[in-house]
Protein backbone atom coordinates (compact mmCIF):
# COMPACT_ATOMS: atom_id res chain seq x y z
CA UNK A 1 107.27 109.68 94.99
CA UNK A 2 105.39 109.16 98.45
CA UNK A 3 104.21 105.74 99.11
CA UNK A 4 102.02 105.19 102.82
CA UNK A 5 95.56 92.68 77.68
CA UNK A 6 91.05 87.89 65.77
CA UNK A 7 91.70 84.76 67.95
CA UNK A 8 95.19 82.69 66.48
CA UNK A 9 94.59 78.88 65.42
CA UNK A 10 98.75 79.24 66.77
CA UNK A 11 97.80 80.95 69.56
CA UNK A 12 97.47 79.04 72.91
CA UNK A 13 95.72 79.92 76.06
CA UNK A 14 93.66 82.19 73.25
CA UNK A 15 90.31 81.25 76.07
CA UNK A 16 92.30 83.40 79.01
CA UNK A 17 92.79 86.15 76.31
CA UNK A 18 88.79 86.01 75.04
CA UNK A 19 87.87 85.31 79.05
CA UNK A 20 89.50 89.08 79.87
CA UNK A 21 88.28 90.95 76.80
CA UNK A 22 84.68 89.60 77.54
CA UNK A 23 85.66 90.92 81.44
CA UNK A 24 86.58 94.03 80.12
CA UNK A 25 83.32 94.66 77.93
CA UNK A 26 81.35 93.55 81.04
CA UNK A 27 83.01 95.90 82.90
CA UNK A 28 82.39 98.79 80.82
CA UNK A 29 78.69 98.27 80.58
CA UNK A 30 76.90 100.10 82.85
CA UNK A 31 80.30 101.70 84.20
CA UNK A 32 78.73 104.83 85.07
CA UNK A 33 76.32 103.58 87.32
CA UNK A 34 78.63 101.57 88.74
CA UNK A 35 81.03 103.99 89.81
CA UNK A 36 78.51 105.93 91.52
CA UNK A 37 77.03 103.17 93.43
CA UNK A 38 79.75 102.01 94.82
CA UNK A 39 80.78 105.46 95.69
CA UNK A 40 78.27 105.80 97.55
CA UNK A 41 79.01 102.63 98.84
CA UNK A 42 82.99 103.64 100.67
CA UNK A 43 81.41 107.39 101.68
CA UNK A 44 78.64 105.72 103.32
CA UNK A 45 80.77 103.13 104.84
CA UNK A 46 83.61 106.14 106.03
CA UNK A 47 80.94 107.76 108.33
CA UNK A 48 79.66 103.93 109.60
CA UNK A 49 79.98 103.20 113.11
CA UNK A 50 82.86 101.70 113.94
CA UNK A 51 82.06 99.91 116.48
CA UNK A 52 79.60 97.44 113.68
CA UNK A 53 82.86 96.41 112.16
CA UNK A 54 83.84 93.29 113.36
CA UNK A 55 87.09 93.16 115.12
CA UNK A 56 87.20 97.07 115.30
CA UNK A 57 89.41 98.07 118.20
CA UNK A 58 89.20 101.66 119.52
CA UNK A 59 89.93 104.27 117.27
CA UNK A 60 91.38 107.74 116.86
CA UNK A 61 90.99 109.35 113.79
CA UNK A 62 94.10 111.37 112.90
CA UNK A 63 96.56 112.95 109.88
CA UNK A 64 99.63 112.09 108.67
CA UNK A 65 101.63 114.18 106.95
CA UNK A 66 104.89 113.44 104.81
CA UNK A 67 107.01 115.47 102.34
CA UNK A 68 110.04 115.21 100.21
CA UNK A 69 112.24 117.49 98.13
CA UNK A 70 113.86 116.31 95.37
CA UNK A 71 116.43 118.26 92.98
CA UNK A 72 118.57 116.54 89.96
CA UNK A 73 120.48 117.69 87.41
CA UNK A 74 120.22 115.39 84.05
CA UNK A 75 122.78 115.95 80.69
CA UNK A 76 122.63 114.44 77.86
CA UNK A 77 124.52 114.43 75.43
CA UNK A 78 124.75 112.77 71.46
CA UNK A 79 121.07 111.57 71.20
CA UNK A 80 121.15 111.29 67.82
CA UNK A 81 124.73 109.41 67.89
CA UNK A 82 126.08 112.53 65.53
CA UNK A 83 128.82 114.25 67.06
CA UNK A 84 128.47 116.76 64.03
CA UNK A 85 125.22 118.31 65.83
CA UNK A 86 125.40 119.68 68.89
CA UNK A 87 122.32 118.32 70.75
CA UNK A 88 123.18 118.47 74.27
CA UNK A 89 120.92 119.51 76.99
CA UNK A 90 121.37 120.17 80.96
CA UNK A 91 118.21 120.53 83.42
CA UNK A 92 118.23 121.34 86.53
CA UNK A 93 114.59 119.44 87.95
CA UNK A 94 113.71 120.25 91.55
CA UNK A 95 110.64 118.81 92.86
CA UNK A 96 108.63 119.39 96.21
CA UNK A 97 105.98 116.39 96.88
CA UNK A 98 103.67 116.14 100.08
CA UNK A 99 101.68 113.73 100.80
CA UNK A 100 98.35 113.51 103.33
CA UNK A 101 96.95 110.21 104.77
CA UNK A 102 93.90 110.91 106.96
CA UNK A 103 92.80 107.98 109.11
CA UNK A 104 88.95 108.07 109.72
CA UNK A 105 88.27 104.76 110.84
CA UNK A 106 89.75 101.61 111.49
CA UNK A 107 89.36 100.23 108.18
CA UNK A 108 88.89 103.54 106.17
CA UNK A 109 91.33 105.95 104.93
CA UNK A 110 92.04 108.78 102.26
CA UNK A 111 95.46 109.91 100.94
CA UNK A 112 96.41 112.41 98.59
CA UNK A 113 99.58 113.39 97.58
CA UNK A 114 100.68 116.65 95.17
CA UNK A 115 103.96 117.50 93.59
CA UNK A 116 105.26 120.97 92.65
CA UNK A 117 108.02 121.31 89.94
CA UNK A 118 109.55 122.96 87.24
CA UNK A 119 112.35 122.58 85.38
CA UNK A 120 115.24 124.74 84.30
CA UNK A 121 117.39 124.42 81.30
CA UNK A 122 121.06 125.04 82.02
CA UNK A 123 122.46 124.67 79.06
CA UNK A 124 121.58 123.08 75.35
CA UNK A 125 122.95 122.51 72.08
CA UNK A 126 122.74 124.79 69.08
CA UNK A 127 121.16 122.04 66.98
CA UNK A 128 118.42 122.19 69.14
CA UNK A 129 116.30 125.41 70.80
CA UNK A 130 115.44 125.56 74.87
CA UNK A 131 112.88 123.58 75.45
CA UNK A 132 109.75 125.59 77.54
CA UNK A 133 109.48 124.46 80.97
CA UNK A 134 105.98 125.39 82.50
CA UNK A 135 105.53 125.42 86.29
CA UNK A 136 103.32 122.50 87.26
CA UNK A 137 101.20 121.16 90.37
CA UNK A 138 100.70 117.74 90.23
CA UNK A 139 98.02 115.52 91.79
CA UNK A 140 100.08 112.20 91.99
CA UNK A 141 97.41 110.65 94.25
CA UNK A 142 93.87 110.52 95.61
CA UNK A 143 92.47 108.03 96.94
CA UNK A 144 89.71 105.81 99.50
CA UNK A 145 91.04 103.09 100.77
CA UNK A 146 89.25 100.46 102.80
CA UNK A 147 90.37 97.44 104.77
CA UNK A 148 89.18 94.34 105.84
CA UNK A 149 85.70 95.33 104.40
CA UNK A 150 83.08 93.86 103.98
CA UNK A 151 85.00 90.98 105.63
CA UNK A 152 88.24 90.14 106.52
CA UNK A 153 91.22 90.26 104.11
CA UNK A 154 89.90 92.27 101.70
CA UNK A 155 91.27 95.69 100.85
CA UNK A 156 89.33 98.37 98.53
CA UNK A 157 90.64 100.82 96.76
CA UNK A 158 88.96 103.61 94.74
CA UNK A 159 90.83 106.80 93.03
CA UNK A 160 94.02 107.28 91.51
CA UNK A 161 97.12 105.68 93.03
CA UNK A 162 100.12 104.24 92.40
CA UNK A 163 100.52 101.38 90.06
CA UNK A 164 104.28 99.73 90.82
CA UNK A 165 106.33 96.15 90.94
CA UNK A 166 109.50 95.39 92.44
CA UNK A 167 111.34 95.95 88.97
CA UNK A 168 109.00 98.33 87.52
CA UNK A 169 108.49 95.50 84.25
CA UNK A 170 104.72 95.74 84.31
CA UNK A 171 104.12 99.23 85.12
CA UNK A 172 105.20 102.30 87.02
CA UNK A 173 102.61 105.22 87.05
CA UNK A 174 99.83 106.56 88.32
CA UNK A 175 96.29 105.20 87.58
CA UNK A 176 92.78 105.99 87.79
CA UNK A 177 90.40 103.24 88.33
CA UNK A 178 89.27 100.27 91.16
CA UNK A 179 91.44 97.88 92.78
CA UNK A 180 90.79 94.71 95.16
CA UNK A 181 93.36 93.29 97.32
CA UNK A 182 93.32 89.61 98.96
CA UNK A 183 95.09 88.26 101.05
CA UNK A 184 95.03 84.81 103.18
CA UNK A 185 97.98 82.98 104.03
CA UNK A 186 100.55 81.99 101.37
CA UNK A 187 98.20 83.16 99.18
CA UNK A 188 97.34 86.59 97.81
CA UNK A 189 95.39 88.36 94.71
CA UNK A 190 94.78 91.96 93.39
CA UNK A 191 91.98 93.01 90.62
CA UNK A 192 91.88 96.37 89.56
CA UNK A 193 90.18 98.11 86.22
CA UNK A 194 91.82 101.40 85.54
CA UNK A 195 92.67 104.27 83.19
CA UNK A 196 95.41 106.38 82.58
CA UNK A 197 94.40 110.48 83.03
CA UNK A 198 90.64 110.37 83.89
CA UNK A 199 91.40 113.62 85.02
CA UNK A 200 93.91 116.15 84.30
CA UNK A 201 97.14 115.64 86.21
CA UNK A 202 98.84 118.96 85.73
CA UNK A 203 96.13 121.11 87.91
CA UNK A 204 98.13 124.28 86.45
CA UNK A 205 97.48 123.07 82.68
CA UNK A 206 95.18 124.07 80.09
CA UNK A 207 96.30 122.09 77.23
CA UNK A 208 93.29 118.95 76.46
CA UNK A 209 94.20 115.68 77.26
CA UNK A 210 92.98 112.12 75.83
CA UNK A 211 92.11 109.39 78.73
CA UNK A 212 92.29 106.61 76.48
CA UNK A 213 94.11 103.52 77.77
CA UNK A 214 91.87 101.53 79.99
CA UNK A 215 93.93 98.82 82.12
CA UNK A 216 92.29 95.57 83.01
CA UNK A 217 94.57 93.72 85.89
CA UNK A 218 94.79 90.20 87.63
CA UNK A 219 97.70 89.11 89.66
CA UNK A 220 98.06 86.62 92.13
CA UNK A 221 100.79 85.68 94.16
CA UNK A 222 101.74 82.17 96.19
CA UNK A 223 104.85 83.18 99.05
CA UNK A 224 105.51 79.43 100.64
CA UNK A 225 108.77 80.89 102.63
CA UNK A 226 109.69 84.36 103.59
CA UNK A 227 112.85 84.49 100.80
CA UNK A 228 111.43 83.58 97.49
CA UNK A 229 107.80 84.16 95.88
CA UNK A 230 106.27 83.22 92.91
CA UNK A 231 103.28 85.14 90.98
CA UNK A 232 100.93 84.66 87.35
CA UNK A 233 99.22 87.70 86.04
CA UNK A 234 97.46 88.91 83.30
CA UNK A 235 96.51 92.84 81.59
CA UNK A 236 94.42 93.59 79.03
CA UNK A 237 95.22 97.10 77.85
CA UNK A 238 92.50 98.45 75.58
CA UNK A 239 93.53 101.76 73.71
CA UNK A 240 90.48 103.77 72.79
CA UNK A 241 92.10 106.15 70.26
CA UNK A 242 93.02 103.28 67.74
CA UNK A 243 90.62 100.52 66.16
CA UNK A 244 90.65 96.49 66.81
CA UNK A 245 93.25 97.48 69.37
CA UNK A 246 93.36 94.89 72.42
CA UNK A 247 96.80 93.83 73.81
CA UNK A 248 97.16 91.31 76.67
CA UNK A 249 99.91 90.38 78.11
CA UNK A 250 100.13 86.69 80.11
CA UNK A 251 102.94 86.20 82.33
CA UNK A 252 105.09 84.13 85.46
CA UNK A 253 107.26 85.74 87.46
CA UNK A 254 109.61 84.52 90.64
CA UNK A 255 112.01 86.16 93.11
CA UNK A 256 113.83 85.83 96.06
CA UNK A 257 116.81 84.40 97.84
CA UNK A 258 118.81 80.95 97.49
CA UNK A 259 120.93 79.78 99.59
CA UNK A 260 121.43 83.34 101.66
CA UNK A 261 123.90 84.49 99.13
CA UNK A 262 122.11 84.02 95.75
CA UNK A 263 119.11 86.31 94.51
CA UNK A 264 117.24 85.92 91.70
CA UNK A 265 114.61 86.36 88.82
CA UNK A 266 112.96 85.09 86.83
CA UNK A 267 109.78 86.98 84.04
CA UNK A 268 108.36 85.07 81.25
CA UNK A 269 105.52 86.94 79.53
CA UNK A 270 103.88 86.32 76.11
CA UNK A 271 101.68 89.21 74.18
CA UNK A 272 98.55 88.20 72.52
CA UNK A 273 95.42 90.54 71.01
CA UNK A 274 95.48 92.55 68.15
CA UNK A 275 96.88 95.85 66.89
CA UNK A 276 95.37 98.23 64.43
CA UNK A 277 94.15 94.92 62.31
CA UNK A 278 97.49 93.08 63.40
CA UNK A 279 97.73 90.07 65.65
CA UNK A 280 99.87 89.94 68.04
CA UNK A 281 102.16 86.74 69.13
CA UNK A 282 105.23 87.57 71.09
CA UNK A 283 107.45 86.26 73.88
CA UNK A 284 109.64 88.22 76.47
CA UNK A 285 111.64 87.01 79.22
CA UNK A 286 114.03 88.19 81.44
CA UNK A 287 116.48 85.85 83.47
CA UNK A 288 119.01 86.92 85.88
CA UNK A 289 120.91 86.78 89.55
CA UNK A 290 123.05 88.54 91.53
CA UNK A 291 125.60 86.74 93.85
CA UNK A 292 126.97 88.69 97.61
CA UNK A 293 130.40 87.73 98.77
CA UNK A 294 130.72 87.53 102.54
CA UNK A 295 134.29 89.74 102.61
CA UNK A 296 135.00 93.26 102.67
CA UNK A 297 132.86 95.84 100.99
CA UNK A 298 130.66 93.09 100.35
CA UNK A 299 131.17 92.62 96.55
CA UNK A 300 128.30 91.30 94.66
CA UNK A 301 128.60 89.74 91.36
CA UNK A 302 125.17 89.78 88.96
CA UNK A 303 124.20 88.22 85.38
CA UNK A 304 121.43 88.29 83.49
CA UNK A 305 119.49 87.89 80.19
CA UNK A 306 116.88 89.83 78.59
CA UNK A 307 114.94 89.30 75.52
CA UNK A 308 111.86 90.51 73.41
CA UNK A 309 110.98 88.93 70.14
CA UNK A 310 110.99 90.52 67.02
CA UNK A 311 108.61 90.12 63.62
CA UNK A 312 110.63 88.25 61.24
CA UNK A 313 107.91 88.68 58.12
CA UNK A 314 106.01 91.84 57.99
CA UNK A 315 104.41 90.80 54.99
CA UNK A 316 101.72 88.20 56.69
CA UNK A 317 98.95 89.51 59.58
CA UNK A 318 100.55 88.27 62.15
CA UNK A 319 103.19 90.72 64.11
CA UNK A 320 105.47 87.91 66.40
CA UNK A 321 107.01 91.32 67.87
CA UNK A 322 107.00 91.25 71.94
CA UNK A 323 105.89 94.83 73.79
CA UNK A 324 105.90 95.65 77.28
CA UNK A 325 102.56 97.55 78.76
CA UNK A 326 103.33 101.16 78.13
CA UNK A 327 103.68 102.07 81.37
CA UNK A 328 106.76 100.56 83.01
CA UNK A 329 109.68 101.76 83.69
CA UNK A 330 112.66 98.98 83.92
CA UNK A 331 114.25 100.25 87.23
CA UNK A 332 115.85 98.45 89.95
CA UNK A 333 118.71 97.45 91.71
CA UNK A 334 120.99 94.41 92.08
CA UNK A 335 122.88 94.53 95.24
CA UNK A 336 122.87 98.48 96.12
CA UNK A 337 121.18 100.80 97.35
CA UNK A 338 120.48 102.88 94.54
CA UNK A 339 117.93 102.06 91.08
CA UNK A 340 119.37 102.10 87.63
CA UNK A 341 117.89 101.41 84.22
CA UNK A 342 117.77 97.66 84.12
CA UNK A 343 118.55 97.71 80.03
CA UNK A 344 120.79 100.60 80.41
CA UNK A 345 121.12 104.21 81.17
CA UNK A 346 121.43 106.17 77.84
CA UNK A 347 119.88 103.52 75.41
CA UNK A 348 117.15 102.60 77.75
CA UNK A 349 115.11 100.42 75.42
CA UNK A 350 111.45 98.43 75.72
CA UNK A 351 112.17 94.73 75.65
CA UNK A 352 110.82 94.86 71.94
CA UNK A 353 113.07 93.02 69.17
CA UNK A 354 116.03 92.75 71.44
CA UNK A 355 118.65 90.55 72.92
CA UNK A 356 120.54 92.19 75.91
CA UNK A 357 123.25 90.55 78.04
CA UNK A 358 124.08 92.47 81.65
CA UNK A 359 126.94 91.97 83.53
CA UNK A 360 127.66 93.86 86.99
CA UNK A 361 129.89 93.98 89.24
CA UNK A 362 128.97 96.07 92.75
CA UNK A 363 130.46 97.08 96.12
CA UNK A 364 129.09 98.26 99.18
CA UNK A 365 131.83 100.60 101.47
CA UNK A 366 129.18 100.62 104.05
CA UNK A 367 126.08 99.43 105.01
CA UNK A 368 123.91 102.19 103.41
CA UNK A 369 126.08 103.18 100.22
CA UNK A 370 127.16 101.64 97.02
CA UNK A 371 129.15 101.63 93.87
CA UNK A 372 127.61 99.63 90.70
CA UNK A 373 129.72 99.11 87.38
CA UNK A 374 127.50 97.46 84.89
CA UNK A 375 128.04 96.50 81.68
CA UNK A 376 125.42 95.52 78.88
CA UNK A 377 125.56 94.07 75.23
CA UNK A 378 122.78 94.63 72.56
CA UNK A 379 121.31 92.78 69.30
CA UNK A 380 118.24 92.59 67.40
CA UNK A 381 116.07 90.04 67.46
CA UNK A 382 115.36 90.44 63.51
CA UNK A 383 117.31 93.38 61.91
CA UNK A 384 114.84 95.55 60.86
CA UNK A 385 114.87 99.41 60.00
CA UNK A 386 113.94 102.39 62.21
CA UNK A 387 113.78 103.50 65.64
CA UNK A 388 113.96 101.10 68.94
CA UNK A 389 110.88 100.80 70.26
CA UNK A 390 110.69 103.40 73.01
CA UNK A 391 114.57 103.83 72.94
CA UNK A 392 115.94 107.55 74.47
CA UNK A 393 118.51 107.11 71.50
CA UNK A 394 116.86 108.70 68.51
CA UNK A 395 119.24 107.24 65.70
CA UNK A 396 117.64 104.55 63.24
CA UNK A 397 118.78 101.16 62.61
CA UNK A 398 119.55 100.31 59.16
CA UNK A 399 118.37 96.90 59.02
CA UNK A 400 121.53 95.33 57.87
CA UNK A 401 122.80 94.08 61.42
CA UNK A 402 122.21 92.52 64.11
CA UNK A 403 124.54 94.51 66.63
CA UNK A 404 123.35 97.52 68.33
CA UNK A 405 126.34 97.99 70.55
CA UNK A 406 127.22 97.75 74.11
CA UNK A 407 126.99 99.95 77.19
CA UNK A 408 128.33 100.70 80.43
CA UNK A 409 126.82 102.39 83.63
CA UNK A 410 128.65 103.73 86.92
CA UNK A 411 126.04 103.63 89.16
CA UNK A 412 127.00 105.85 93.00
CA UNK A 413 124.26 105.83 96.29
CA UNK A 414 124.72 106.95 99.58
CA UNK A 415 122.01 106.91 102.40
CA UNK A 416 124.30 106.74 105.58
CA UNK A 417 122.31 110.12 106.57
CA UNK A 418 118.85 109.48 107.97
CA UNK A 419 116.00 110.69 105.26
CA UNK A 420 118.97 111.86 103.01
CA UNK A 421 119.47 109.92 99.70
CA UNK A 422 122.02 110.78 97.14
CA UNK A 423 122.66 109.52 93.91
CA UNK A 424 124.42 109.70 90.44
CA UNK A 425 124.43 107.75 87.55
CA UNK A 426 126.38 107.68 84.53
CA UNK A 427 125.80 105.73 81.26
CA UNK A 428 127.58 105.29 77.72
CA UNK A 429 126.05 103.70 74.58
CA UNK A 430 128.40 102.66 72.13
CA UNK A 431 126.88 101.86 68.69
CA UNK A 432 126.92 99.05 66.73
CA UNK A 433 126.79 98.24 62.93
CA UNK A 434 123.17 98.29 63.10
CA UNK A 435 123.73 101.71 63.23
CA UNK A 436 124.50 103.93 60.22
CA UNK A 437 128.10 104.14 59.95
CA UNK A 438 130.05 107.14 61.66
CA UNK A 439 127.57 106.81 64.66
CA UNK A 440 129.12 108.38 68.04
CA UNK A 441 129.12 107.35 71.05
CA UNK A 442 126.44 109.01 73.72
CA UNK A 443 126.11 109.61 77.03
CA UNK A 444 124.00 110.54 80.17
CA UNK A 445 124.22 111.77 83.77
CA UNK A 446 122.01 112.44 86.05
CA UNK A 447 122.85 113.04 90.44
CA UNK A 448 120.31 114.71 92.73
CA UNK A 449 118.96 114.31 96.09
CA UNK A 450 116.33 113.48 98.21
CA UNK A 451 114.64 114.78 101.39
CA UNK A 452 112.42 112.94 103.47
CA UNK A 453 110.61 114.89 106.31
């Protein structure tokens, strides 16, 4: 990647959720017309004179161009936690992105960025037949973007772009739609209304696609020092394709640094709206920090906690499960210099239903390289039967236990070499009795690089 939300008596702060849904409805009334005048709006004010824009200094127009290569191998291995079946798979995944910013004014730019990949199986199981890798070419980003206009402060942004938070909790993809960005001070605040796929993505594709999860954002952030931050947001994520379907999630969030040698975080989130004739009432949270040592290596010591509620009766109208957006990711990093999945590499589950404990411990043999060991311990919520919610492993639970198991990551970076990044990352899930019994252990690796030029 390039970078240049049936109202509940039980329910409080139920008048944010109906104040966003009423937002949304306004906002898709008349969007057609909308969209067009206000596109004619940024292309009229891209070919404006400068020199009417207050504060405008004098101005070249110019490109900038940026590209990276990117090539990883990923195995996996024991899926379905049956060592009986030989699921394995290897893929070799090289990727060639490049990205174009072109400067026309001051305050007025476009950016596009395209990616060209395919992958390549290597090897695979004989449970399982070689998956079909097509060649693709896609467009990651296109975008206007305008600054300080009309006045000061405020940043417009029209196209698809790139949707992304420090841990990747709330989302991590690519969006089509209409963001605002303010910013004065301590203070700042983003608005956007967006979809997911307008347009094709995979410019090489013919297969249809369904555009049908609409993304309705507010998030506003207060920064009093430079080391620690503290933000409130709330998304209403409207999914076309099913009926009565309106999720919103409400949430606080703070990070930074205490004390020079302490950082941490802090997300507590709460998921209102209904699903498919379901209302929704759950509570996530996720609690942790990571402590530097000022000796050798510079070892770093992290904790944290992680939770999603569960639905504990599934006979009432009311689901009490917690569910993330859809669209994040969970990646980040305590004290190196390389991301890892937050809940783990080879389970990898939404924060739905679950209780997860992490423990790390880290190093860092130089500056710009580092060696992560972390360790994580997983249990349900509720016990309940079937699949974790957007879990890699494919296994069921049997609803009988609590204990899913544990699991352990080695996590390697290296970035001593200017635009150079490598990386690999190695995870083991080791099932619980919530498992059927006779469940395996699995695995995952991935290591690749990355070229900047």
């Amino acid at each position: 990647m390039i970078s240049f939300l049936k109202k509940q008596a039980i329910s409080p702060g139920f008048s944010v959720v109906d104040g966003l849904m009423a937002w949304k409805k306004r906002i898709s009334t008349g969007r057609r017309t909308a969209f067009f005048v206000f596109f004619s709006v940024i292309i009229g004010a891209a070919f404006m004179n400068p020199a009417a824009h207050a504060g405008d200094k004098k101005h070249e127009s110019k490109f900038k161009v940026k590209a990276a290569l990117e090539s990883k191998i990923d195995i996996q291995n024991n899926r379905d936690l049956d060592s009986g079946r030989d699921d394995s798979l290897s893929v070799l995944d090289p990727e060639l992105s490049v990205g174009i910013l072109y400067r026309a004014t001051n305050y007025f730019e476009i950016f596009s960025e395209i990616e060209a990949s395919r992958k390549f199986t290597l090897a695979h199981g004989d449970d399982i037949s070689s998956p079909s890798h097509d060649r693709e070419l896609n467009l990651k980003q296109i975008y206007f973007n305008l600054e300080d206009w009309p006045f000061d402060n405020l940043d417009i942004r029209l196209g698809r772009q790139e949707f992304e938070d420090e841990r990747e909790w709330l989302y991590d993809e690519e969006l089509d739609g209409l963001r605002l960005f303010y910013e004065r001070g301590v203070w700042s605040a983003e608005l956007s209304a967006s979809r997911l796929s307008t347009f094709r993505k995979n410019l090489l594709s013919d297969d249809d696609f369904d555009a049908h999860l609409n993304y309705y954002m507010a998030y506003g952030s207060y920064k009093p020092q430079k080391h620690y931050e503290f933000n409130a947001y709330a998304i209403l994520i409207d999914d076309l394709s099913k009926a009565s379907t309106e999720q919103v999630l409400l949430g606080l969030r703070s990070r930074g640094t205490l004390l020079d040698a302490l950082d941490y975080w802090a997300e507590l989130a709460t998921v209102r709206g209904r699903d498919e004739g379901m209302d929704l009432c759950g509570y996530g949270l996720d609690l942790g920090a990571t402590y530097r040592l000022p000796t050798v290596f510079s070892p770093s010591l992290s904790l944290a906690y992680a939770f999603g509620s569960g639905d504990g009766n599934t006979d009432d109208s009311l689901d009490r499960s917690f569910r993330q957006t859809g669209i994040q990711d969970n990646t980040g990093r305590f004290n190196g210099v390389e991301d890892f999945q937050l809940y783990g590499e080879t389970l990898d589950p939404e924060l739905s239903n679950i209780h997860i404990i992490t423990a790390g411990l880290g190093i860092r043999p130089t500056e710009n390289s580092s060696l992560d060991l972390i360790y994580h311990h997983y249990r349900q919520d509720t016990a309940r039967e079937g699949r974790l919610r957007n879990a890699w492993i494919r296994n069921k639970t049997l609803g009988e236990s609590h204990d899913l198991g544990q699991g352990l990551d080695i996590i390697a970076g290296y970035r001593e070499i200017k635009n150079l990044q490598l990386y690999a990352r190695y995870g083991l899930f080791f099932p619980g009795d919530a498992f059927p019994d006779g469940a395996d252990t699995a695995s995952s690796f991935q290591a690749g690089f990355k070229y900047k030029f």
